[in-house]
PDB file of N, CA and C in Angstrom:
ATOM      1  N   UNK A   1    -171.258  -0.616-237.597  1.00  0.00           N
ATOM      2  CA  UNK A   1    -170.409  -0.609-236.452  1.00  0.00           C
ATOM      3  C   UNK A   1    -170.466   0.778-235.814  1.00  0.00           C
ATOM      4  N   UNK A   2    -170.663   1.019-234.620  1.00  0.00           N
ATOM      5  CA  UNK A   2    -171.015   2.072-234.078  1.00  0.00           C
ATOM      6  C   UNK A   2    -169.367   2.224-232.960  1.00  0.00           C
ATOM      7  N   UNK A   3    -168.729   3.475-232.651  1.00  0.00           N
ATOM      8  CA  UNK A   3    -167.748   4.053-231.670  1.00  0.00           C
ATOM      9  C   UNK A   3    -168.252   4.221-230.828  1.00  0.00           C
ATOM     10  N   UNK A   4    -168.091   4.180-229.374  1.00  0.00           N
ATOM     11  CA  UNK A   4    -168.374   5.440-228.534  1.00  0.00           C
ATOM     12  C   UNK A   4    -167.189   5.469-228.154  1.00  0.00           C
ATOM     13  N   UNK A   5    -167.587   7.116-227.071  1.00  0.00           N
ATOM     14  CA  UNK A   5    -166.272   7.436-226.991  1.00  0.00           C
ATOM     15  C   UNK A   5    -165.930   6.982-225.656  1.00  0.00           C
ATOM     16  N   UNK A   6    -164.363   7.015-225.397  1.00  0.00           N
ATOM     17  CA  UNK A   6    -164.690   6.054-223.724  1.00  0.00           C
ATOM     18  C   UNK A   6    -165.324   7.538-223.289  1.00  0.00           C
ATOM     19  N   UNK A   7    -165.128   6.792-221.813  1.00  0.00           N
ATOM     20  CA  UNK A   7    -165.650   8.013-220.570  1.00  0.00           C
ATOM     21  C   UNK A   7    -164.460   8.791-220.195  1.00  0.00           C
ATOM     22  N   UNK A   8    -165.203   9.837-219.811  1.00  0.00           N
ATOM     23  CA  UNK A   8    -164.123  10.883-219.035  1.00  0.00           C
ATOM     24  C   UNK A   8    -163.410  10.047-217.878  1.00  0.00           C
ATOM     25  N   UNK A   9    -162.155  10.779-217.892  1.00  0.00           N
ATOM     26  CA  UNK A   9    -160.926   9.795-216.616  1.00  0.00           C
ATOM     27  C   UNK A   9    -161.603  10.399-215.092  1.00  0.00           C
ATOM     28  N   UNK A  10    -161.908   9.534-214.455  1.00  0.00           N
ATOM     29  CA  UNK A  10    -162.023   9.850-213.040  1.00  0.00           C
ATOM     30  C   UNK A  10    -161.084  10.254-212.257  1.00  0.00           C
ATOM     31  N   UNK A  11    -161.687  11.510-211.303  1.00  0.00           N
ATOM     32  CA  UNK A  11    -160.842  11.442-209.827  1.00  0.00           C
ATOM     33  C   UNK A  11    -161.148  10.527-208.884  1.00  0.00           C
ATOM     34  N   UNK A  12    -160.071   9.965-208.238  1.00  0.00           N
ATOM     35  CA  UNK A  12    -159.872   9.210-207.492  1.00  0.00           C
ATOM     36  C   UNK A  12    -160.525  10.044-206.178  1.00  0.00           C
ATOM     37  N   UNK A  13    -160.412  11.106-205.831  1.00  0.00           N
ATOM     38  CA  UNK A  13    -161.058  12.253-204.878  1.00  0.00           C
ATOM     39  C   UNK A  13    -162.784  12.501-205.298  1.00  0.00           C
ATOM     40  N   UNK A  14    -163.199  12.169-206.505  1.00  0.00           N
ATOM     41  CA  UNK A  14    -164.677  12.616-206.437  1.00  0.00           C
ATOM     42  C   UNK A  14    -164.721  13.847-207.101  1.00  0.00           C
ATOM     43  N   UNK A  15    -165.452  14.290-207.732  1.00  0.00           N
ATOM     44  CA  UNK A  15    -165.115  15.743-208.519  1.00  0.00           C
ATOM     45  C   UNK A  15    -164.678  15.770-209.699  1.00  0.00           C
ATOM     46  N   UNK A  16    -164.038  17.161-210.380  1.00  0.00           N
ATOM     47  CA  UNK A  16    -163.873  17.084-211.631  1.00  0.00           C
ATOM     48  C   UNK A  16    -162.273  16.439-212.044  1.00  0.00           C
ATOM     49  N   UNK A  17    -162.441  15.797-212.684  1.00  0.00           N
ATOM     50  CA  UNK A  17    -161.052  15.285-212.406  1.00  0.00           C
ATOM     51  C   UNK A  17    -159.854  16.179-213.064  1.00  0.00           C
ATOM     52  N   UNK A  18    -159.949  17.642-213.791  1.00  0.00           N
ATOM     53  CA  UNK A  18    -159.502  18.222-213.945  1.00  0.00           C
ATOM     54  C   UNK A  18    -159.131  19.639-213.471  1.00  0.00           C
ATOM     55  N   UNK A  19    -159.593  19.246-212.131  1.00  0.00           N
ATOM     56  CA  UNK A  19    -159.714  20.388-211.295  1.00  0.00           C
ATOM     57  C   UNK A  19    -160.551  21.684-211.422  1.00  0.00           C
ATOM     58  N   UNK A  20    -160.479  22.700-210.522  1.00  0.00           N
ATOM     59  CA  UNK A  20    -161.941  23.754-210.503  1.00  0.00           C
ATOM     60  C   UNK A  20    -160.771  24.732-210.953  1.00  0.00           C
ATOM     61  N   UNK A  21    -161.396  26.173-211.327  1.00  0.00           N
ATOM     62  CA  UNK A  21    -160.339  27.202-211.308  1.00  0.00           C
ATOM     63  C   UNK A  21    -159.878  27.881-210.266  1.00  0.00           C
ATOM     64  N   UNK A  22    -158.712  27.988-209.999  1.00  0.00           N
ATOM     65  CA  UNK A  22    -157.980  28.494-208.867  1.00  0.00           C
ATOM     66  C   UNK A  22    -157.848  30.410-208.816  1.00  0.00           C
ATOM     67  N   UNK A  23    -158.046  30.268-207.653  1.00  0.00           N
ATOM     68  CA  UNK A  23    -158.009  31.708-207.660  1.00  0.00           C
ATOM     69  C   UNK A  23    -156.615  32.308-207.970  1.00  0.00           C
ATOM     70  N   UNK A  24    -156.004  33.552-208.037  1.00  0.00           N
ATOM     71  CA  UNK A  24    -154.973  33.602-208.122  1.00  0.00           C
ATOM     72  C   UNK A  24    -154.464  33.847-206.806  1.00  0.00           C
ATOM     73  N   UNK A  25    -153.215  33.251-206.491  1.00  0.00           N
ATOM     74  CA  UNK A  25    -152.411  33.269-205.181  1.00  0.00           C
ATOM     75  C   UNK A  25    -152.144  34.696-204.551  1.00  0.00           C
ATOM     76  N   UNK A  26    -152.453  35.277-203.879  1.00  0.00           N
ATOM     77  CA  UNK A  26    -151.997  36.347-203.339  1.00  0.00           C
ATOM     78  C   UNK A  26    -152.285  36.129-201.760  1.00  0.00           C
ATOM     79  N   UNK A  27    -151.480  37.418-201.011  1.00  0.00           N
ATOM     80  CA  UNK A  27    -151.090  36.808-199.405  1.00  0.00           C
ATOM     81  C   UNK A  27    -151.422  37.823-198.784  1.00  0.00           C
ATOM     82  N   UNK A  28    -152.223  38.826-199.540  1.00  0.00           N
ATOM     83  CA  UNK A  28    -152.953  39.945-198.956  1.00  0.00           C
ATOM     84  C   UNK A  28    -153.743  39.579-197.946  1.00  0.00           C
ATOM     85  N   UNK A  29    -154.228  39.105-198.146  1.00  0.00           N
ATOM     86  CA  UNK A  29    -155.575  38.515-197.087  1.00  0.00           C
ATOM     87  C   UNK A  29    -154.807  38.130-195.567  1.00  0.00           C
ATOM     88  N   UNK A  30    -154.064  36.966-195.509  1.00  0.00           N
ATOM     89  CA  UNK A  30    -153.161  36.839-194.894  1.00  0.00           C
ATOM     90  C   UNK A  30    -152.254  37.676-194.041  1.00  0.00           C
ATOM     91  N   UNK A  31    -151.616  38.915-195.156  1.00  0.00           N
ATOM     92  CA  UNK A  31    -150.948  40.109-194.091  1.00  0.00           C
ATOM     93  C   UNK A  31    -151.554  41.104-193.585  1.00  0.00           C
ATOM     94  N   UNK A  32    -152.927  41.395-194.091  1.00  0.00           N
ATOM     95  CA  UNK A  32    -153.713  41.757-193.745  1.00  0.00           C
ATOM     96  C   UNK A  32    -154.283  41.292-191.890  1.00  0.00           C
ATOM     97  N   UNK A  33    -154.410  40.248-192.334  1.00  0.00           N
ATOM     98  CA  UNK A  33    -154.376  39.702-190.429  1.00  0.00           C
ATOM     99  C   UNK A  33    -153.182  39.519-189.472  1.00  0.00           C
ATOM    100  N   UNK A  34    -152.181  39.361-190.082  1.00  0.00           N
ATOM    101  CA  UNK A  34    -151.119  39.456-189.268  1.00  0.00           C
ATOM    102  C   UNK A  34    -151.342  41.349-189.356  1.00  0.00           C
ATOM    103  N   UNK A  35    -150.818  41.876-189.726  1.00  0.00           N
ATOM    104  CA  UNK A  35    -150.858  42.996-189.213  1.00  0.00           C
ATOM    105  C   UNK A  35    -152.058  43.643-188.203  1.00  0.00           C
ATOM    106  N   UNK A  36    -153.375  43.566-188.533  1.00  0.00           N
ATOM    107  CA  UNK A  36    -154.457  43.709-187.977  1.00  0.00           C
ATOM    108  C   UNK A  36    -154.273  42.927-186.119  1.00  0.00           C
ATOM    109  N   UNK A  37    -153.649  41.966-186.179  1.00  0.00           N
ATOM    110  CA  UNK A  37    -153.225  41.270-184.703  1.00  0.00           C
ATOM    111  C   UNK A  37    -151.891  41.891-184.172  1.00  0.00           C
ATOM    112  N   UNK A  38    -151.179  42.127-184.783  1.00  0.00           N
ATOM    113  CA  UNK A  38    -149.877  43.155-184.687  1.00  0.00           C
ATOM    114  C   UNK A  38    -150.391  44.536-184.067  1.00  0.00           C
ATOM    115  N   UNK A  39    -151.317  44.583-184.352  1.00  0.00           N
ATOM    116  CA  UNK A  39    -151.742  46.172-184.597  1.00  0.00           C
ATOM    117  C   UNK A  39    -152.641  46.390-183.073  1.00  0.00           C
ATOM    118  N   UNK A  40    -152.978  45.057-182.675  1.00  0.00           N
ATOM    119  CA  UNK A  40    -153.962  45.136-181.541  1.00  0.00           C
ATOM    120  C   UNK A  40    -152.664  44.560-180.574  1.00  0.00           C
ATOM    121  N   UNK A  41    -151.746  43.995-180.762  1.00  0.00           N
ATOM    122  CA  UNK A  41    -150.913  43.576-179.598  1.00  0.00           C
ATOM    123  C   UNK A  41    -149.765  44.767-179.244  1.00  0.00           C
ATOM    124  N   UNK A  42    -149.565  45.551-180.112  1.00  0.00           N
ATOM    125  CA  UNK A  42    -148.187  46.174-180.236  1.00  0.00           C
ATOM    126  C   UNK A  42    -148.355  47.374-180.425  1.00  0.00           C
ATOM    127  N   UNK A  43    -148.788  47.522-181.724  1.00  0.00           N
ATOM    128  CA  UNK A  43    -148.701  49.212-182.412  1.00  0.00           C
ATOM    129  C   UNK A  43    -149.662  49.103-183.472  1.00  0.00           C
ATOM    130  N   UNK A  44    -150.412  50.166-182.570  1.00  0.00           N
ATOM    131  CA  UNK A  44    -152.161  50.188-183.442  1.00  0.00           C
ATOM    132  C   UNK A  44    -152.179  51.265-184.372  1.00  0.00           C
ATOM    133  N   UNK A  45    -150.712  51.663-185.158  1.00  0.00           N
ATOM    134  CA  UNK A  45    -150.316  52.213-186.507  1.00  0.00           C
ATOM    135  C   UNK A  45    -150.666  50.937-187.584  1.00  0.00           C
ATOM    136  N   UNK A  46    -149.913  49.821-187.055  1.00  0.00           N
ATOM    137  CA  UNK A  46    -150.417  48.850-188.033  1.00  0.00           C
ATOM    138  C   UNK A  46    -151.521  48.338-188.298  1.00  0.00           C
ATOM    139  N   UNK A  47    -152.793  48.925-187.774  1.00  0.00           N
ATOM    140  CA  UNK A  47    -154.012  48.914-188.091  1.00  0.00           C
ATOM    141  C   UNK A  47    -154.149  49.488-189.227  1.00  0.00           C
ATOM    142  N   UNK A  48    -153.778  50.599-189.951  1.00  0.00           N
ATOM    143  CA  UNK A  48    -154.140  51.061-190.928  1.00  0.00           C
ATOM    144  C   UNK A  48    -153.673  50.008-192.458  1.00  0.00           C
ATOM    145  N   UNK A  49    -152.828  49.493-192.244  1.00  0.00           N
ATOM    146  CA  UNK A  49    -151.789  48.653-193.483  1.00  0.00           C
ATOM    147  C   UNK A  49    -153.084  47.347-193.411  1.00  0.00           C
ATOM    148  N   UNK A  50    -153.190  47.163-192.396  1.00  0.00           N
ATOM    149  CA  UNK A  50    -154.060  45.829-192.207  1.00  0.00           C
ATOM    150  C   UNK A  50    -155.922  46.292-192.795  1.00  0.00           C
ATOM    151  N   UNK A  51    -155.885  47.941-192.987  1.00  0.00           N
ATOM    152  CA  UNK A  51    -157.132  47.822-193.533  1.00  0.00           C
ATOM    153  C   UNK A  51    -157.439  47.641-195.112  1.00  0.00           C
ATOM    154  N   UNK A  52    -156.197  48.769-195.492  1.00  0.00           N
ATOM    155  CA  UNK A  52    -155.557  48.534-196.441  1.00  0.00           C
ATOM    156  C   UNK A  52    -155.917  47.573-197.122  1.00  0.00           C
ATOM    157  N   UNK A  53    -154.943  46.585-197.065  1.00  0.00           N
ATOM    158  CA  UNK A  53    -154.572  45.214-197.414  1.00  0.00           C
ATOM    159  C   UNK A  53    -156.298  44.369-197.512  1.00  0.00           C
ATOM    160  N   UNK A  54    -156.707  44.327-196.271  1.00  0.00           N
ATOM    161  CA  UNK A  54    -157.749  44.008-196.156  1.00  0.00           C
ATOM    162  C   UNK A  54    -158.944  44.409-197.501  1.00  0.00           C
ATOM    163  N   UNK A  55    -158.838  45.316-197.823  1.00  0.00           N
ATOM    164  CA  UNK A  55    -159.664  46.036-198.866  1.00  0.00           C
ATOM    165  C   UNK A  55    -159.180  45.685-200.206  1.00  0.00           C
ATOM    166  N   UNK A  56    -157.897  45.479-200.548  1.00  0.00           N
ATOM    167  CA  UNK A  56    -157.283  45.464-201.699  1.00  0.00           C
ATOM    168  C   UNK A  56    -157.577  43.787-201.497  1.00  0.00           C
ATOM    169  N   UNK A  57    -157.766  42.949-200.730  1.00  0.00           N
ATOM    170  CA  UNK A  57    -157.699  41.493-200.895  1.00  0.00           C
ATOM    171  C   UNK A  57    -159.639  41.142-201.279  1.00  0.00           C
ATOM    172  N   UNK A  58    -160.635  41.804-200.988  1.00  0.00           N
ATOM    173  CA  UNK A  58    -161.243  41.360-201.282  1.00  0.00           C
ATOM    174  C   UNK A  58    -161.867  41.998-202.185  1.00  0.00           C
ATOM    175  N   UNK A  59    -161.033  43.215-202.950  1.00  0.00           N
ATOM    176  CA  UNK A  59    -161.705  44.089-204.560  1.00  0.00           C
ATOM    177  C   UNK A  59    -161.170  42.513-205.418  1.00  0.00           C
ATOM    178  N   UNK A  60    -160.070  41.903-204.937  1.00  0.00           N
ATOM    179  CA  UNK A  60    -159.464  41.060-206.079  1.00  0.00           C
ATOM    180  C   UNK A  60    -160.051  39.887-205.880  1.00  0.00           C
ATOM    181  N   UNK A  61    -161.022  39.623-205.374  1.00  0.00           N
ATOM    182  CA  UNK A  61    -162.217  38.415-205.390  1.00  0.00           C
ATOM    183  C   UNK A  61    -161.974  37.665-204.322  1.00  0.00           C
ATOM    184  N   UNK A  62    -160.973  37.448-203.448  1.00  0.00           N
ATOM    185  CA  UNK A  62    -160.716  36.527-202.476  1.00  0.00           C
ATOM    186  C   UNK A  62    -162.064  36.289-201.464  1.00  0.00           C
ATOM    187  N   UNK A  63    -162.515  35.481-201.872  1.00  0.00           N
ATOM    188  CA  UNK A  63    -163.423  34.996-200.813  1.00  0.00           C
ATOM    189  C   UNK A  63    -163.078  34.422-199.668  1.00  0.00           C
ATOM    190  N   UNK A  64    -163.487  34.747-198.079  1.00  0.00           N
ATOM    191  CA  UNK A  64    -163.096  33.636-196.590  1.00  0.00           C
ATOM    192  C   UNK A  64    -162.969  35.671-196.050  1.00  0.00           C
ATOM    193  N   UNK A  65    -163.073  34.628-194.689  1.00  0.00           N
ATOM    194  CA  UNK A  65    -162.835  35.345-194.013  1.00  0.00           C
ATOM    195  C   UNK A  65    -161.597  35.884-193.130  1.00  0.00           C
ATOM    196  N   UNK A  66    -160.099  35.607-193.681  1.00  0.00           N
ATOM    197  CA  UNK A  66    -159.005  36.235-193.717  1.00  0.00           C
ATOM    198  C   UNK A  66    -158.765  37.497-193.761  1.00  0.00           C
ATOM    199  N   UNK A  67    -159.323  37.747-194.903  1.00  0.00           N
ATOM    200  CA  UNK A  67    -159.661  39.194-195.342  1.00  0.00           C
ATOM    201  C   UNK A  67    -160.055  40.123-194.712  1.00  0.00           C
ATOM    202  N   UNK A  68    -161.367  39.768-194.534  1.00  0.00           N
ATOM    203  CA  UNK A  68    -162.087  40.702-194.020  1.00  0.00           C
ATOM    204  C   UNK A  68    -161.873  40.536-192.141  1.00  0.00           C
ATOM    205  N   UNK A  69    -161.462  39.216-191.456  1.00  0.00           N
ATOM    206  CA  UNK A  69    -160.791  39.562-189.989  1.00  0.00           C
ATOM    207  C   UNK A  69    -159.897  40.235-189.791  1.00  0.00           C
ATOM    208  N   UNK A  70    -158.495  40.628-190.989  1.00  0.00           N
ATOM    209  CA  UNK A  70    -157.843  41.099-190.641  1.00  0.00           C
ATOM    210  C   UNK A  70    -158.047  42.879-191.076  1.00  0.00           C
ATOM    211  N   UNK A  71    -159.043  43.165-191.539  1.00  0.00           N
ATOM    212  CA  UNK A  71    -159.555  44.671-191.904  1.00  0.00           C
ATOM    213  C   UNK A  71    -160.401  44.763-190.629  1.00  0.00           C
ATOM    214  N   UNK A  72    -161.402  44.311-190.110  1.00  0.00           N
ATOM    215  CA  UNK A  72    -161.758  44.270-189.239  1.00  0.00           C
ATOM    216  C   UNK A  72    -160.839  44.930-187.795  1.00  0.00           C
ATOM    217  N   UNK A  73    -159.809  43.516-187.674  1.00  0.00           N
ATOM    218  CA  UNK A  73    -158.419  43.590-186.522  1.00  0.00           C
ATOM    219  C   UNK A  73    -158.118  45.240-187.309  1.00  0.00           C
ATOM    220  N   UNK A  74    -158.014  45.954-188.109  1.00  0.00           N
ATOM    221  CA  UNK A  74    -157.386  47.052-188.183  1.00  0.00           C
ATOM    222  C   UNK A  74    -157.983  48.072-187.798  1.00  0.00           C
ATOM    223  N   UNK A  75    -159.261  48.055-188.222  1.00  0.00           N
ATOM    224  CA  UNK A  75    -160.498  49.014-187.383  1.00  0.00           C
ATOM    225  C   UNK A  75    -160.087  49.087-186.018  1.00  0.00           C
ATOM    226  N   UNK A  76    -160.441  47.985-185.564  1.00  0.00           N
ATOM    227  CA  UNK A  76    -160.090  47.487-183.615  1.00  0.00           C
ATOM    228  C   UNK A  76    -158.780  48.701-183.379  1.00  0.00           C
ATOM    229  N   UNK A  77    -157.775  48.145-183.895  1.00  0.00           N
ATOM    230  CA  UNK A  77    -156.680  48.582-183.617  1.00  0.00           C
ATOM    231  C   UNK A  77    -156.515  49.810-183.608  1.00  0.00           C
ATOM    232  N   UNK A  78    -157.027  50.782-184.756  1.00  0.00           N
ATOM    233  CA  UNK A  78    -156.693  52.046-185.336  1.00  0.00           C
ATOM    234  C   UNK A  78    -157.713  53.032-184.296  1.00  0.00           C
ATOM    235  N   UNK A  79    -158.883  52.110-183.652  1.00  0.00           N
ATOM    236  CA  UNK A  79    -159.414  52.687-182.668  1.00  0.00           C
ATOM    237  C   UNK A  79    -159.297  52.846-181.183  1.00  0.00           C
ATOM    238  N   UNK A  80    -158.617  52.217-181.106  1.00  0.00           N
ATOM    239  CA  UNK A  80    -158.158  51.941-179.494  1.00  0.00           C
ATOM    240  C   UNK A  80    -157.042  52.742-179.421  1.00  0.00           C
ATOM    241  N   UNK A  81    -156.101  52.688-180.791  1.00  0.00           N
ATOM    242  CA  UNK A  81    -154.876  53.963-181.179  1.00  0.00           C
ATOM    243  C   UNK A  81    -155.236  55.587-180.823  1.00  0.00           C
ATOM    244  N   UNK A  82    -156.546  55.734-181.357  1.00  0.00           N
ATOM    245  CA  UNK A  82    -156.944  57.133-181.105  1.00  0.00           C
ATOM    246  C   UNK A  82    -157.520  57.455-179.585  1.00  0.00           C
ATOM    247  N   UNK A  83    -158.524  56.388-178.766  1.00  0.00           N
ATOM    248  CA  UNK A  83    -158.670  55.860-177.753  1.00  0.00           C
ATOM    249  C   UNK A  83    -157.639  56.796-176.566  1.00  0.00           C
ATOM    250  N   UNK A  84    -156.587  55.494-176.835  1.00  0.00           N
ATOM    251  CA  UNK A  84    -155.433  55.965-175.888  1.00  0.00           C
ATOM    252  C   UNK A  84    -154.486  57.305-176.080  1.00  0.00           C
ATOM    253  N   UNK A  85    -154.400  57.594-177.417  1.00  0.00           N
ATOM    254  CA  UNK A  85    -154.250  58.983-177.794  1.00  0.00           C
ATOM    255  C   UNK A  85    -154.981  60.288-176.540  1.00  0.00           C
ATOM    256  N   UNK A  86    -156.683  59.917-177.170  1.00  0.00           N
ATOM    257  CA  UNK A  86    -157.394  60.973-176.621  1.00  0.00           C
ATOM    258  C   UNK A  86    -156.926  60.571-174.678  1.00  0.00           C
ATOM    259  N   UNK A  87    -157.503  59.614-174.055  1.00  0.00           N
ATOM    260  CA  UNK A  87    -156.446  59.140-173.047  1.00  0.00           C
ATOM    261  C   UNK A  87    -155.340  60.081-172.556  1.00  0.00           C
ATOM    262  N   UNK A  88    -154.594  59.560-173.106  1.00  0.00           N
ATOM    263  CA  UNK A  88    -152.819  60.351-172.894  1.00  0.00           C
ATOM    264  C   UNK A  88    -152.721  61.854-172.847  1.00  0.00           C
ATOM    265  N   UNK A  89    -153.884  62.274-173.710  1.00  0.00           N
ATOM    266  CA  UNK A  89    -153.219  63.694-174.099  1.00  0.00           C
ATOM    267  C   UNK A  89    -154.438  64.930-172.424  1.00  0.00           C
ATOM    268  N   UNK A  90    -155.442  63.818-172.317  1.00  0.00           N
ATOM    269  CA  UNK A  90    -156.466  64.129-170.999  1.00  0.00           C
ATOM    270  C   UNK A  90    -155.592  64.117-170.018  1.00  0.00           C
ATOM    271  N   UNK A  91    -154.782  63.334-169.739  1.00  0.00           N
ATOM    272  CA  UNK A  91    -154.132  62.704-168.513  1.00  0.00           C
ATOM    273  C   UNK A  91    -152.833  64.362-168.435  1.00  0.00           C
ATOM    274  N   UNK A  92    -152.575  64.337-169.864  1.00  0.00           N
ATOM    275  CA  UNK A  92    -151.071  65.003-169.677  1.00  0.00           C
ATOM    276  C   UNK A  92    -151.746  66.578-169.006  1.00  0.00           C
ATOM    277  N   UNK A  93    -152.989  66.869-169.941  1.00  0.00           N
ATOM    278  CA  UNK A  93    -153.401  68.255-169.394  1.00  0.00           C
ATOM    279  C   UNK A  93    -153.724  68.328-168.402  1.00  0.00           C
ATOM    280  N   UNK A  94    -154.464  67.526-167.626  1.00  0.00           N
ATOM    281  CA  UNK A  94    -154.782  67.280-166.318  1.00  0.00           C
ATOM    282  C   UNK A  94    -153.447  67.203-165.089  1.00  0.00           C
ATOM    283  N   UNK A  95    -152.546  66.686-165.903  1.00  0.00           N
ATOM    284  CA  UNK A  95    -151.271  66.291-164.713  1.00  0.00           C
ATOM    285  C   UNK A  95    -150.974  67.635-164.693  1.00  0.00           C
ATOM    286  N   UNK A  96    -150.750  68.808-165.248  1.00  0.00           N
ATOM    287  CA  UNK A  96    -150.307  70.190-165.238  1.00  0.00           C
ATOM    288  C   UNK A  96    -150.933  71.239-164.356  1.00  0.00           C
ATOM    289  N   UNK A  97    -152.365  70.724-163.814  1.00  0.00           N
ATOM    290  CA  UNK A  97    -153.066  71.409-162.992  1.00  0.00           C
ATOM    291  C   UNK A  97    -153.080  71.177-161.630  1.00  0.00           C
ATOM    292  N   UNK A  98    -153.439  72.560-161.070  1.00  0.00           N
ATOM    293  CA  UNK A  98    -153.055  72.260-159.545  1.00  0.00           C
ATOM    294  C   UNK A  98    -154.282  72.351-158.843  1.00  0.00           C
ATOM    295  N   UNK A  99    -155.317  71.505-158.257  1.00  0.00           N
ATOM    296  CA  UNK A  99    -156.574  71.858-157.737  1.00  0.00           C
ATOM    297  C   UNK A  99    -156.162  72.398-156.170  1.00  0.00           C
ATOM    298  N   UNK A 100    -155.252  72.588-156.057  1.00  0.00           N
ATOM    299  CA  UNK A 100    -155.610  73.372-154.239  1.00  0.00           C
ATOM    300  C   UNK A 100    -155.627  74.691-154.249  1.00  0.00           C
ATOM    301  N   UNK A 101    -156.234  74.733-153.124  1.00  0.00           N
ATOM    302  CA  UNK A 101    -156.947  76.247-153.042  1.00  0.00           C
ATOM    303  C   UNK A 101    -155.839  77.013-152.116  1.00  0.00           C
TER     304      UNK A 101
END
């Protein structure tokens, strides 16, 4: 008399029916782009938190591109910050001068 063993239980979805391994949950990636869009609409200080974040989300394996758009959005931001800086500070020295003769 011979056993076998039954079969493995199916997913109803296709795949392993015991699921794959999950990454671990973190929302870095995530605030990382909200800030990085924050940072380009509002205050391109929050470019830097968004690169931050951005960097710390994908040393910890997070794969997609969350991550890295919202490090990206912080670059953008942190440059257009210095941008309008250099900007502002041209304009102010310039407004102080008197070209007539």
């Amino acid at each position: 008399m011979s056993y076998d063993a039954p079969p493995p239980p199916q997913s109803p979805y296709g795949g392993s029916p015991y699921g794959a391994p999950v990454a671990p949950n973190s929302n870095k990636g995530t605030w990382a782009l909200v800030c990085g869009i924050l940072g380009l609409l509002c205050c391109g200080l929050l470019g830097i938190p968004a690169i931050i974040l951005g960097r710390q989300a994908q040393a910890e394996g997070h794969r997609g591109g969350v991550a890295k758009a919202g490090e990206v959005l912080g670059y953008i931001a942190v440059a257009l910050m210095v941008l309008y800086a250099i900007l502002f500070a041209v304009g102010a020295l310039s407004f102080g001068t008197n070209n007539t003769n």
